[in-house]
PDB file of N, CA and C in Angstrom:
ATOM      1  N   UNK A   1       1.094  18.492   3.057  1.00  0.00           N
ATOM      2  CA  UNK A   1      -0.074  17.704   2.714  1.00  0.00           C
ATOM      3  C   UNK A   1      -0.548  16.995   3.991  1.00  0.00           C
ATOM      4  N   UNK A   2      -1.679  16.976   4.325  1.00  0.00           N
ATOM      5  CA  UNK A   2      -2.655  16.510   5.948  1.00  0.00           C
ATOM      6  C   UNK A   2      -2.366  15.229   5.191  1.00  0.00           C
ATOM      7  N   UNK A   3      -3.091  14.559   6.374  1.00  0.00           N
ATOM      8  CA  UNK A   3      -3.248  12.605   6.192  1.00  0.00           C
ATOM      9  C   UNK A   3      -4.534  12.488   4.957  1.00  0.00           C
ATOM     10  N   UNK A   4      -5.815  13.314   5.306  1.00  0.00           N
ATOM     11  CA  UNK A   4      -6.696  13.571   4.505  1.00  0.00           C
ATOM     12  C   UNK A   4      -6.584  13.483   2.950  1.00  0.00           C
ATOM     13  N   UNK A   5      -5.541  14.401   2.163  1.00  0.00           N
ATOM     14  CA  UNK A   5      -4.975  14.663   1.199  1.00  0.00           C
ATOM     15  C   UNK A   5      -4.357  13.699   0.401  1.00  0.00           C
ATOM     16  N   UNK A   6      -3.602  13.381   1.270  1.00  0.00           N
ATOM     17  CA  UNK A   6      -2.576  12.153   1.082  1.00  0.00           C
ATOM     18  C   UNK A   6      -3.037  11.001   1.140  1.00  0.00           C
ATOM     19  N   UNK A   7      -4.114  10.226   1.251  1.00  0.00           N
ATOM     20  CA  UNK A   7      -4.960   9.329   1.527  1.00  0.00           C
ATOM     21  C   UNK A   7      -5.993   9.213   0.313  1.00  0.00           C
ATOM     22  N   UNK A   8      -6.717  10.777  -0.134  1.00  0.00           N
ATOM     23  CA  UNK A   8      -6.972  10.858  -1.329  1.00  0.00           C
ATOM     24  C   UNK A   8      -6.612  10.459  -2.704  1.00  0.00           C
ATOM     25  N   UNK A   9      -5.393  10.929  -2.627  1.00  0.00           N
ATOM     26  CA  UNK A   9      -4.133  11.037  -3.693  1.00  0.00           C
ATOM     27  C   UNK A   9      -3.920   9.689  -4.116  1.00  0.00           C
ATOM     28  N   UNK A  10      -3.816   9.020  -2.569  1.00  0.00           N
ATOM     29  CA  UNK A  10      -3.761   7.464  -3.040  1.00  0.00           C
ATOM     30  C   UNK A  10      -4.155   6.293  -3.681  1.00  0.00           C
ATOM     31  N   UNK A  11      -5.622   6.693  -3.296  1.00  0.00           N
ATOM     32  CA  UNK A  11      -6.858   6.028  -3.532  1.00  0.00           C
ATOM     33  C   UNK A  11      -7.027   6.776  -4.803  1.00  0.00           C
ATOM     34  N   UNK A  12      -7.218   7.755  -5.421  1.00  0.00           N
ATOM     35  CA  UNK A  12      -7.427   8.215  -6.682  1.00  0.00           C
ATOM     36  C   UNK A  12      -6.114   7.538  -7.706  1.00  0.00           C
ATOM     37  N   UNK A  13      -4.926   7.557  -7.917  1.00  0.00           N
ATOM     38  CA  UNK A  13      -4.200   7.251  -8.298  1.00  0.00           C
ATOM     39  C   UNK A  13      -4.013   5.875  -8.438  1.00  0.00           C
ATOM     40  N   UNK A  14      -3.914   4.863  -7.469  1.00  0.00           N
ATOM     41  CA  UNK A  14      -4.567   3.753  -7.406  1.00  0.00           C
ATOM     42  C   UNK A  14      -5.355   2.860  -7.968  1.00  0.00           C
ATOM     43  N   UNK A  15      -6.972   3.404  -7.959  1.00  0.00           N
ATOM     44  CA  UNK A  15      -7.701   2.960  -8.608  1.00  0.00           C
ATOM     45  C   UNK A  15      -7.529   2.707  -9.953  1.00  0.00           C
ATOM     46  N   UNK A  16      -6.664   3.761 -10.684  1.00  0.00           N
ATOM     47  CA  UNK A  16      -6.595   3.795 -12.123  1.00  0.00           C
ATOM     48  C   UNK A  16      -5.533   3.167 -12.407  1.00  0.00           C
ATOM     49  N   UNK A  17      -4.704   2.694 -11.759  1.00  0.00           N
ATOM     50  CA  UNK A  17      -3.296   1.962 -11.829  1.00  0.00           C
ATOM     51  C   UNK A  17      -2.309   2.667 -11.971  1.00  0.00           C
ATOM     52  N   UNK A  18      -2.101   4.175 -11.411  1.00  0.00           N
ATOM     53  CA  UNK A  18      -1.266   5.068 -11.912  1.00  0.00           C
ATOM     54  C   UNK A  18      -0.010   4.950 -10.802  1.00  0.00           C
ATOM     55  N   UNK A  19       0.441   4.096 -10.549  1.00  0.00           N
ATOM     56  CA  UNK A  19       1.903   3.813  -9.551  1.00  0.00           C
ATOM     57  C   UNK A  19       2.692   3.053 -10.371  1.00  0.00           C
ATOM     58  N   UNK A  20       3.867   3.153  -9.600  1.00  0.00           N
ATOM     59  CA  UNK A  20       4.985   2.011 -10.094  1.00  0.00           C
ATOM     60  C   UNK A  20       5.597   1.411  -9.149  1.00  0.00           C
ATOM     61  N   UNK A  21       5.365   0.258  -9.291  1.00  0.00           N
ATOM     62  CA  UNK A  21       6.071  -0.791  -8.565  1.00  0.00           C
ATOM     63  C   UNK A  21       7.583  -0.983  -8.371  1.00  0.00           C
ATOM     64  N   UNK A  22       8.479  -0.415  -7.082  1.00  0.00           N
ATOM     65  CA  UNK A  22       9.902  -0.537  -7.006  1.00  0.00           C
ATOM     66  C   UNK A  22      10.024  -2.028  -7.529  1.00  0.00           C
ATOM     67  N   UNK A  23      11.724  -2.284  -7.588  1.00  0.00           N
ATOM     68  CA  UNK A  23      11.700  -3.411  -7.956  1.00  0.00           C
ATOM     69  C   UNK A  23      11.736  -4.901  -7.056  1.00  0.00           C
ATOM     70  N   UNK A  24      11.638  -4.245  -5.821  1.00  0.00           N
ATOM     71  CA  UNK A  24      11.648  -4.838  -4.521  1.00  0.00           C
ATOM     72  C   UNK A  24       9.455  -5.369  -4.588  1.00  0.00           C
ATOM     73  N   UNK A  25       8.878  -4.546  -4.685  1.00  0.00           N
ATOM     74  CA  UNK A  25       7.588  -4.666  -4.588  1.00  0.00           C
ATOM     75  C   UNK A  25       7.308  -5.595  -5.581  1.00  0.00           C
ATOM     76  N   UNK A  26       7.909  -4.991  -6.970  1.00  0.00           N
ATOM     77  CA  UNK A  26       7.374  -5.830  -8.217  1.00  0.00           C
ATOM     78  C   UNK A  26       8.025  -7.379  -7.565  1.00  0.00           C
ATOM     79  N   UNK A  27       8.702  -7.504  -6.676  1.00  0.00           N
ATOM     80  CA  UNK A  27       9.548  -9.590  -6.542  1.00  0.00           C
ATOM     81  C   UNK A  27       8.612  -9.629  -5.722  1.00  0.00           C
ATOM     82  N   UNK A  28       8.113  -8.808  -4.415  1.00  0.00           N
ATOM     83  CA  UNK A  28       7.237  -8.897  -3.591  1.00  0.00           C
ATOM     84  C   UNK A  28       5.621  -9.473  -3.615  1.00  0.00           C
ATOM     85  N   UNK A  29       5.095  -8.789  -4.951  1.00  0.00           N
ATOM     86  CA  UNK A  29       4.219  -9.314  -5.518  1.00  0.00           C
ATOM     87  C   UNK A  29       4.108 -10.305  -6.164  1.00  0.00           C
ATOM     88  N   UNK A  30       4.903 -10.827  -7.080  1.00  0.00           N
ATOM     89  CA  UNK A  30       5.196 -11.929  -7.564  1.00  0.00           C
ATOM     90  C   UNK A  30       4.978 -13.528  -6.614  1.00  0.00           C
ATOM     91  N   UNK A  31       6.776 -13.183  -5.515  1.00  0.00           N
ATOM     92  CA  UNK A  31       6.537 -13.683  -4.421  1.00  0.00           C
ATOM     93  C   UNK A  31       5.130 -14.249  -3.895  1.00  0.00           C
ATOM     94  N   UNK A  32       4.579 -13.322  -3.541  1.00  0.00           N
ATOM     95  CA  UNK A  32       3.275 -13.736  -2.617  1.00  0.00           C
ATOM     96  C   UNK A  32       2.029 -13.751  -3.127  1.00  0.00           C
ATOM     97  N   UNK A  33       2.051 -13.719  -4.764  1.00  0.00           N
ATOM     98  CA  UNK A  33       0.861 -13.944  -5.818  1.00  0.00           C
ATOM     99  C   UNK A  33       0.012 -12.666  -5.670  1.00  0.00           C
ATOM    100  N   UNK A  34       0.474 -11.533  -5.285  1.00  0.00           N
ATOM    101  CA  UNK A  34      -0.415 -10.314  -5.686  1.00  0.00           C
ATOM    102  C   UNK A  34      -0.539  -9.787  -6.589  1.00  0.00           C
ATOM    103  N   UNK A  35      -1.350  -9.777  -7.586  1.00  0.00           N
ATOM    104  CA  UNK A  35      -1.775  -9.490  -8.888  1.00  0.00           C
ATOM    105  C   UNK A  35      -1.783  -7.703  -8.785  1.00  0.00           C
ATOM    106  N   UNK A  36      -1.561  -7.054 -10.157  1.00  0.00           N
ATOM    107  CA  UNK A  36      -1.869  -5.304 -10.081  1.00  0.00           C
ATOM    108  C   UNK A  36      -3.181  -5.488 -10.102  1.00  0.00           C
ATOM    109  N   UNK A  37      -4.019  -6.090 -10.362  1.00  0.00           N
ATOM    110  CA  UNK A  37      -5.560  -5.603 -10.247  1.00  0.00           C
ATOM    111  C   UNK A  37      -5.694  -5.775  -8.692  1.00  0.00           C
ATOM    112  N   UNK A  38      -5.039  -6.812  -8.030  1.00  0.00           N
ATOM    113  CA  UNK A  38      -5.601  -6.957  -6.397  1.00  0.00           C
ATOM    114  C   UNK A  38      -4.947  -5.198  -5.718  1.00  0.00           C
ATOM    115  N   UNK A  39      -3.394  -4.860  -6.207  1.00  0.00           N
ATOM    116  CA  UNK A  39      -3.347  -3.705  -5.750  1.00  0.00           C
ATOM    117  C   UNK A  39      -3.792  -2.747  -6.001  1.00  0.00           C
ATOM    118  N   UNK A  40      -4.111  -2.628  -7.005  1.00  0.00           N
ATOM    119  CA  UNK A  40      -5.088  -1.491  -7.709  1.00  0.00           C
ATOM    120  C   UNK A  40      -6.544  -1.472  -6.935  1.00  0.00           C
ATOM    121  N   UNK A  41      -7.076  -2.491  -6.334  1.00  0.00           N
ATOM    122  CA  UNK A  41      -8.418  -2.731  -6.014  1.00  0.00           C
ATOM    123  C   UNK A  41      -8.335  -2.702  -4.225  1.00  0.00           C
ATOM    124  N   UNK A  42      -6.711  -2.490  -3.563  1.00  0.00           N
ATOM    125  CA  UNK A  42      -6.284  -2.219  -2.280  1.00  0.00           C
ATOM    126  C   UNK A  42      -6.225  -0.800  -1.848  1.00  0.00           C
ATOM    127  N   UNK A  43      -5.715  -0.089  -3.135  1.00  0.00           N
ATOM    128  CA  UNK A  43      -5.333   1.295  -2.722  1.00  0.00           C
ATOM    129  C   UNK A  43      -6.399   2.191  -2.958  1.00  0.00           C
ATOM    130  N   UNK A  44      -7.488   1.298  -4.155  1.00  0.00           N
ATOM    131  CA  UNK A  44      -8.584   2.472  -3.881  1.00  0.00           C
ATOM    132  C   UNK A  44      -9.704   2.440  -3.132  1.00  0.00           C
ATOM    133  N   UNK A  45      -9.354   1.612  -1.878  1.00  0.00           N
ATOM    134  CA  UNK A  45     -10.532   1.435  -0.603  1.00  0.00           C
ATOM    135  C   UNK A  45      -9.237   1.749   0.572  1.00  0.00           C
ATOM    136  N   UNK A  46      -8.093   2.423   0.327  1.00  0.00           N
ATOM    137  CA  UNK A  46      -6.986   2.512   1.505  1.00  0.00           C
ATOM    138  C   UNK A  46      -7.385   3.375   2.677  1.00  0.00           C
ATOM    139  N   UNK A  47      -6.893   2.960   3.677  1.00  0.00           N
ATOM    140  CA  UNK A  47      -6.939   3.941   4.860  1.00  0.00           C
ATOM    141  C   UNK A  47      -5.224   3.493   5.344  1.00  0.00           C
ATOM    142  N   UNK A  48      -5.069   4.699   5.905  1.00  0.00           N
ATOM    143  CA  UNK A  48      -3.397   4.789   6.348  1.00  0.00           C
ATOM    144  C   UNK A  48      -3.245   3.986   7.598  1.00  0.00           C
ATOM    145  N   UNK A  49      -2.117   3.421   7.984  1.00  0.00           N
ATOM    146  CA  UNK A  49      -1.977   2.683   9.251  1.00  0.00           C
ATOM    147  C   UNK A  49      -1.044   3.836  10.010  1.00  0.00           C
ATOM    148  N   UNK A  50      -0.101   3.692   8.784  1.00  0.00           N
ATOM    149  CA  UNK A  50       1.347   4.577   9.700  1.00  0.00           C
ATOM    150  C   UNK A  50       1.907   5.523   8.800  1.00  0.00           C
ATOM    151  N   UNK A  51       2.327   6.923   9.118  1.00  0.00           N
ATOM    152  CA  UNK A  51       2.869   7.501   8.255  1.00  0.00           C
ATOM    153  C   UNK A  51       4.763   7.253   8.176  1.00  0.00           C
ATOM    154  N   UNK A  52       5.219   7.416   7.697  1.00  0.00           N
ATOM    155  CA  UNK A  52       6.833   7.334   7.536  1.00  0.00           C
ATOM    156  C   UNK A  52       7.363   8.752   7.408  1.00  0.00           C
ATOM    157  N   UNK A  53       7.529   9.905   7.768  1.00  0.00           N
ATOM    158  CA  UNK A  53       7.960  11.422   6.954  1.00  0.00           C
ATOM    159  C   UNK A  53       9.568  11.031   6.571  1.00  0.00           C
ATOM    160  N   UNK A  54      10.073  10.518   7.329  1.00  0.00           N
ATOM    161  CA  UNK A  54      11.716  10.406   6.781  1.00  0.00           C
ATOM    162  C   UNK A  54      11.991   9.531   6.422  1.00  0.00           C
ATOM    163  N   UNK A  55      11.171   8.663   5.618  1.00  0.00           N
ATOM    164  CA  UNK A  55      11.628   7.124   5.042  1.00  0.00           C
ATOM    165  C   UNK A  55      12.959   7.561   4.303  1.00  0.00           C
ATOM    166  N   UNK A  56      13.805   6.616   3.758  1.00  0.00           N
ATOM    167  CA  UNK A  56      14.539   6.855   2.906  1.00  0.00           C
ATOM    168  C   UNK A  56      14.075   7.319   1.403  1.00  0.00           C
ATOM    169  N   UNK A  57      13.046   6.576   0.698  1.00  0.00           N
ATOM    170  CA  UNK A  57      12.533   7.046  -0.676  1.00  0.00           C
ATOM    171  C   UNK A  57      11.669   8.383  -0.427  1.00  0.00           C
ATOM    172  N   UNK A  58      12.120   9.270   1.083  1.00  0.00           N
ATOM    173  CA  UNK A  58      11.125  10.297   1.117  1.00  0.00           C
ATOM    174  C   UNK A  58       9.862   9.978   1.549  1.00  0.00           C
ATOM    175  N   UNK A  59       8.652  10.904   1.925  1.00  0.00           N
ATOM    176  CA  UNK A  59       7.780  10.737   2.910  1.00  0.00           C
ATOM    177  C   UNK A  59       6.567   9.357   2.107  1.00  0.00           C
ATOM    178  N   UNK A  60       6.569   8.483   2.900  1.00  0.00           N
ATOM    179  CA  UNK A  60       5.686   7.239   2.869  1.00  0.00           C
ATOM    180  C   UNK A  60       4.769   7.014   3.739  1.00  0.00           C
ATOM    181  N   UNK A  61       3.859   6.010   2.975  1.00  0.00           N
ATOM    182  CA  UNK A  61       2.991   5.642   4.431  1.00  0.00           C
ATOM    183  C   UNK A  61       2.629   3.810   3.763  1.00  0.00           C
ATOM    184  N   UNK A  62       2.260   3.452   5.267  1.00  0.00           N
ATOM    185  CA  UNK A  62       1.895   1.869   5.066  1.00  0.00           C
ATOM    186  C   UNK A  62       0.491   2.478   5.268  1.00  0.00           C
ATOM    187  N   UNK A  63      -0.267   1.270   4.538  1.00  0.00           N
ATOM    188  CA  UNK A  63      -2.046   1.059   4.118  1.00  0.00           C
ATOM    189  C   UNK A  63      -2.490   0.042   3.788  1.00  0.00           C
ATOM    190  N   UNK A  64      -3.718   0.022   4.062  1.00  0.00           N
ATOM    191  CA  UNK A  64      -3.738  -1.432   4.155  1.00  0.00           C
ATOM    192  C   UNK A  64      -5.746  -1.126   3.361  1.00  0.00           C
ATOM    193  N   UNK A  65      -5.599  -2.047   2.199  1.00  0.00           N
ATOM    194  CA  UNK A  65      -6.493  -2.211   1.774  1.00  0.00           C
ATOM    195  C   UNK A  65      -6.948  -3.535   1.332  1.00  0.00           C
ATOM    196  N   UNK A  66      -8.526  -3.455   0.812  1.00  0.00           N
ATOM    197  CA  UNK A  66      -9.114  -5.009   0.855  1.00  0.00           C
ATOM    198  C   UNK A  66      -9.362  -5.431  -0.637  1.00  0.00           C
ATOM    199  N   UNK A  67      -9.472  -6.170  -1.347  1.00  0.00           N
ATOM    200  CA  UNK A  67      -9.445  -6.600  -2.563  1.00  0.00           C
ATOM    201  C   UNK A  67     -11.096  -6.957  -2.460  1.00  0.00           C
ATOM    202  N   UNK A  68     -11.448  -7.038  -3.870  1.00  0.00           N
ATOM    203  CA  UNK A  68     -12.953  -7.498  -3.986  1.00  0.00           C
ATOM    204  C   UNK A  68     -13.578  -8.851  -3.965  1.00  0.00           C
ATOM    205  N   UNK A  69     -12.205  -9.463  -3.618  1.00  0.00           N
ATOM    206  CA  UNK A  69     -11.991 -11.065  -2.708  1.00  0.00           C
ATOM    207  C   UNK A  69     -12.173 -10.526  -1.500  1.00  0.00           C
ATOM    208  N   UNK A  70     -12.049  -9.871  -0.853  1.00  0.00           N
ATOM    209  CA  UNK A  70     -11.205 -10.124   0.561  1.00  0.00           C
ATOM    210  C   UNK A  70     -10.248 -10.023   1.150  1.00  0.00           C
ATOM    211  N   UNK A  71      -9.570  -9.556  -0.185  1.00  0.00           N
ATOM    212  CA  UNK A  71      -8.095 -10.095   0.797  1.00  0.00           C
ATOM    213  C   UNK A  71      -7.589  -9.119   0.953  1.00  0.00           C
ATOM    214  N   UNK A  72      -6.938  -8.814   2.312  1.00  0.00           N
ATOM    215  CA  UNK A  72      -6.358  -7.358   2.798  1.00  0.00           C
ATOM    216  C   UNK A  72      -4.544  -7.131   1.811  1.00  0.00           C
ATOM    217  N   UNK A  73      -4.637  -6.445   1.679  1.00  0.00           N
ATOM    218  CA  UNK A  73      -3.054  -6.341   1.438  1.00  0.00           C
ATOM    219  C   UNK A  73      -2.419  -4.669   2.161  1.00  0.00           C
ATOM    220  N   UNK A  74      -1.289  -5.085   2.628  1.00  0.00           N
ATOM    221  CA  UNK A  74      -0.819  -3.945   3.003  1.00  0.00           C
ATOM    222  C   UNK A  74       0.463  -3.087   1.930  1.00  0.00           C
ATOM    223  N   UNK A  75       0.650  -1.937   1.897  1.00  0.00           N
ATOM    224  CA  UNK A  75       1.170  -1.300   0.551  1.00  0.00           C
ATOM    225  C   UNK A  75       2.284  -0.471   0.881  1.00  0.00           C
ATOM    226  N   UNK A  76       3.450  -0.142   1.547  1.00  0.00           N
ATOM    227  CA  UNK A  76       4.210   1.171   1.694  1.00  0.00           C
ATOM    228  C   UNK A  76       4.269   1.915   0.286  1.00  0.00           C
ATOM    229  N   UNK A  77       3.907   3.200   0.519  1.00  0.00           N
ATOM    230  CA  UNK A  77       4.224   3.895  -0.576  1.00  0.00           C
ATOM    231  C   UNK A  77       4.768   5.135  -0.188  1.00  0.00           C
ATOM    232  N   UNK A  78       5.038   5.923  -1.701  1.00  0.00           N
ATOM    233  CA  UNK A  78       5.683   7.555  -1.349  1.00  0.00           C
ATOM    234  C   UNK A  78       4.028   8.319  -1.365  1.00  0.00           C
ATOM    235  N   UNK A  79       4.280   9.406  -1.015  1.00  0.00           N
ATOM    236  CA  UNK A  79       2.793   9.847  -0.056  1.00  0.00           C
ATOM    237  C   UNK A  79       3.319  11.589  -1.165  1.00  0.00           C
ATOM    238  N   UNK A  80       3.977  11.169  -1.764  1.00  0.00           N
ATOM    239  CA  UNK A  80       4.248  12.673  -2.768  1.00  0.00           C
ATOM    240  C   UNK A  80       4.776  12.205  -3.909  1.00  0.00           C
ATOM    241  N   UNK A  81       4.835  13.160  -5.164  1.00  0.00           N
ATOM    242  CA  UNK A  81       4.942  13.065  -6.512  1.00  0.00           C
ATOM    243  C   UNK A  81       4.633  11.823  -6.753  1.00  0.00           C
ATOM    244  N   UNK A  82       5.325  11.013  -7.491  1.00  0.00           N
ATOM    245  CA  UNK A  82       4.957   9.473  -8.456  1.00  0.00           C
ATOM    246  C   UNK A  82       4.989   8.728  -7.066  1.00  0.00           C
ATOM    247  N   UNK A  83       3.951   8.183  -7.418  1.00  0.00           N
ATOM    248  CA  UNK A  83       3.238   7.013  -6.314  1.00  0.00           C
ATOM    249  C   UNK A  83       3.814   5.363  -6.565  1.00  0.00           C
ATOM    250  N   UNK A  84       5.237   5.241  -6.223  1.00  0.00           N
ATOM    251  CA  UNK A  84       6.027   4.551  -5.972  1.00  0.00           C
ATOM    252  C   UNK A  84       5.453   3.571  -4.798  1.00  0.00           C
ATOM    253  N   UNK A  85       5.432   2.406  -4.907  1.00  0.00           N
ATOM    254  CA  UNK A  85       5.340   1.216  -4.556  1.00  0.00           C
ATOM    255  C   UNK A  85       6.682   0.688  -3.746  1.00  0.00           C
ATOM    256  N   UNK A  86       6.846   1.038  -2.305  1.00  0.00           N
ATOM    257  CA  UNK A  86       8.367   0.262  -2.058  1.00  0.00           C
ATOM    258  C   UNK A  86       8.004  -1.196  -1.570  1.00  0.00           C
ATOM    259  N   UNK A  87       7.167  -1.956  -0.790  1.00  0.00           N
ATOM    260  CA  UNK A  87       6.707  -3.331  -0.573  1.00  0.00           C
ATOM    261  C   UNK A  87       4.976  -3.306  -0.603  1.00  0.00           C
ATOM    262  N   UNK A  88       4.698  -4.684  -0.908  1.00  0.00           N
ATOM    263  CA  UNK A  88       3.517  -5.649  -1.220  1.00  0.00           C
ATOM    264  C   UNK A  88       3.311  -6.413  -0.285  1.00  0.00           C
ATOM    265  N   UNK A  89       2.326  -6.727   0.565  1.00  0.00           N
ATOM    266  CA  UNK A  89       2.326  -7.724   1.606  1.00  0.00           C
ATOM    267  C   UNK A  89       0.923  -8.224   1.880  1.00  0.00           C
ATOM    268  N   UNK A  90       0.719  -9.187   2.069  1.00  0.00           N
ATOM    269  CA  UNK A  90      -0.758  -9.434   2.791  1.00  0.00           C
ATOM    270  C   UNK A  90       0.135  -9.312   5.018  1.00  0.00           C
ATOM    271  N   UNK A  91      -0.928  -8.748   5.354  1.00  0.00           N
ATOM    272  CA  UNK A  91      -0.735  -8.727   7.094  1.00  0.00           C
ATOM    273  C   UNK A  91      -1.190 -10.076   7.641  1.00  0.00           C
ATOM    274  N   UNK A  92      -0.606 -11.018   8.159  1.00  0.00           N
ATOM    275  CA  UNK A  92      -0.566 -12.174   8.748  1.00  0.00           C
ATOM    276  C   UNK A  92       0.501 -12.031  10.175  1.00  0.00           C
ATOM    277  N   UNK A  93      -0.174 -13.099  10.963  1.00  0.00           N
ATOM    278  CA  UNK A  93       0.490 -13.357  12.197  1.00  0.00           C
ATOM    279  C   UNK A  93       2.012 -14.085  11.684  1.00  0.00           C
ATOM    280  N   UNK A  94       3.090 -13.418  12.510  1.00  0.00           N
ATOM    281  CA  UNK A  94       2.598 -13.237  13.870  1.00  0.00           C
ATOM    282  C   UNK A  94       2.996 -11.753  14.168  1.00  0.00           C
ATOM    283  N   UNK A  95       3.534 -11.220  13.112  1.00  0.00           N
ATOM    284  CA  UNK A  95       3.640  -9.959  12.723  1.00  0.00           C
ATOM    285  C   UNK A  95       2.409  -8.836  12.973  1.00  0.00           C
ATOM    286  N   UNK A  96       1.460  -9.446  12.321  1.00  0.00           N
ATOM    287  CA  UNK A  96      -0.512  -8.392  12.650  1.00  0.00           C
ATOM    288  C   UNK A  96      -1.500  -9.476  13.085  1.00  0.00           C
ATOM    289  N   UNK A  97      -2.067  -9.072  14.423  1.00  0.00           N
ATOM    290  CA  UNK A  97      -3.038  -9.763  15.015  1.00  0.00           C
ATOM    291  C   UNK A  97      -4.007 -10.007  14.075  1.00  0.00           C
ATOM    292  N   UNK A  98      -4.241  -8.596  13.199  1.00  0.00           N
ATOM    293  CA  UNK A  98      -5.160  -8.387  12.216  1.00  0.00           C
ATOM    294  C   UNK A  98      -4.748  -7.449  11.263  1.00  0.00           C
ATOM    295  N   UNK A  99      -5.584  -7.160  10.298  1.00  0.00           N
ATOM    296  CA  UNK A  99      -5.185  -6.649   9.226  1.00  0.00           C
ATOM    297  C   UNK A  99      -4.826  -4.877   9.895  1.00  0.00           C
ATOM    298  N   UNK A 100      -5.173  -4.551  10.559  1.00  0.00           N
ATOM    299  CA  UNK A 100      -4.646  -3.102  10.825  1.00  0.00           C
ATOM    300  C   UNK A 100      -4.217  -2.865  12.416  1.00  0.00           C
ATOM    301  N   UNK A 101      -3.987  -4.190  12.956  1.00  0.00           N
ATOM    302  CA  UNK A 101      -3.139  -4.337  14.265  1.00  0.00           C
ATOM    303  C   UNK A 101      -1.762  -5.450  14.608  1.00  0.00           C
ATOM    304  N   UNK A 102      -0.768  -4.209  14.574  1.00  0.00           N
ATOM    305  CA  UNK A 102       0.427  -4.944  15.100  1.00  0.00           C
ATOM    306  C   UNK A 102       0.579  -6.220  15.867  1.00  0.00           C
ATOM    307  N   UNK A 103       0.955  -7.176  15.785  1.00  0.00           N
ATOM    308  CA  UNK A 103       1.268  -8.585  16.856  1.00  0.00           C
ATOM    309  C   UNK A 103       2.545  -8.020  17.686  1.00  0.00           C
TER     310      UNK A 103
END
């Protein structure tokens, strides 16, 4: 599957709420007040930052999408079969200069 594909997949799946949240993501979200509608409303405007091919849960990618607030959130997911959720994050310093650049 190209980046193209896989980027699709995401954003289609996404939009409709069709992922599941590991249980690390689901505390993650909680944690940092990210609602499923804010992720749902992240992944279907996503563009990829980084791909992962040998993550441990199998091939992933981080993405980073914007909510209809504003607010960026970044997403690791599996990039094949069930669209597994491994972390939830908004990108803040001092970690990302910006929402799609490393600090």
């Amino acid at each position: 599957m190209d980046e193209e594909e896989i980027i699709s997949r995401i954003r289609r799946r996404g939009a409709v709420g069709n992922f599941v949240p590991t249980p690390h993501a689901d505390a993650a979200m909680k944690e940092r007040f990210i609602s499923a509608a804010e992720v749902r409303q992240a992944l279907a405007n996503a563009e990829i930052l980084e791909l992962y091919p040998g993550y441990v849960w199998g091939p992933c990618c981080l993405i980073v999408g914007v909510t209809q607030q504003g607010r960026y959130i970044h997403v690791v997911c599996t990039t094949a079969g069930t669209l597994w959720l491994v972390t939830v994050y908004e990108p803040v310093p001092p970690r990302w200069i910006t929402p799609k650049q490393r600090g």
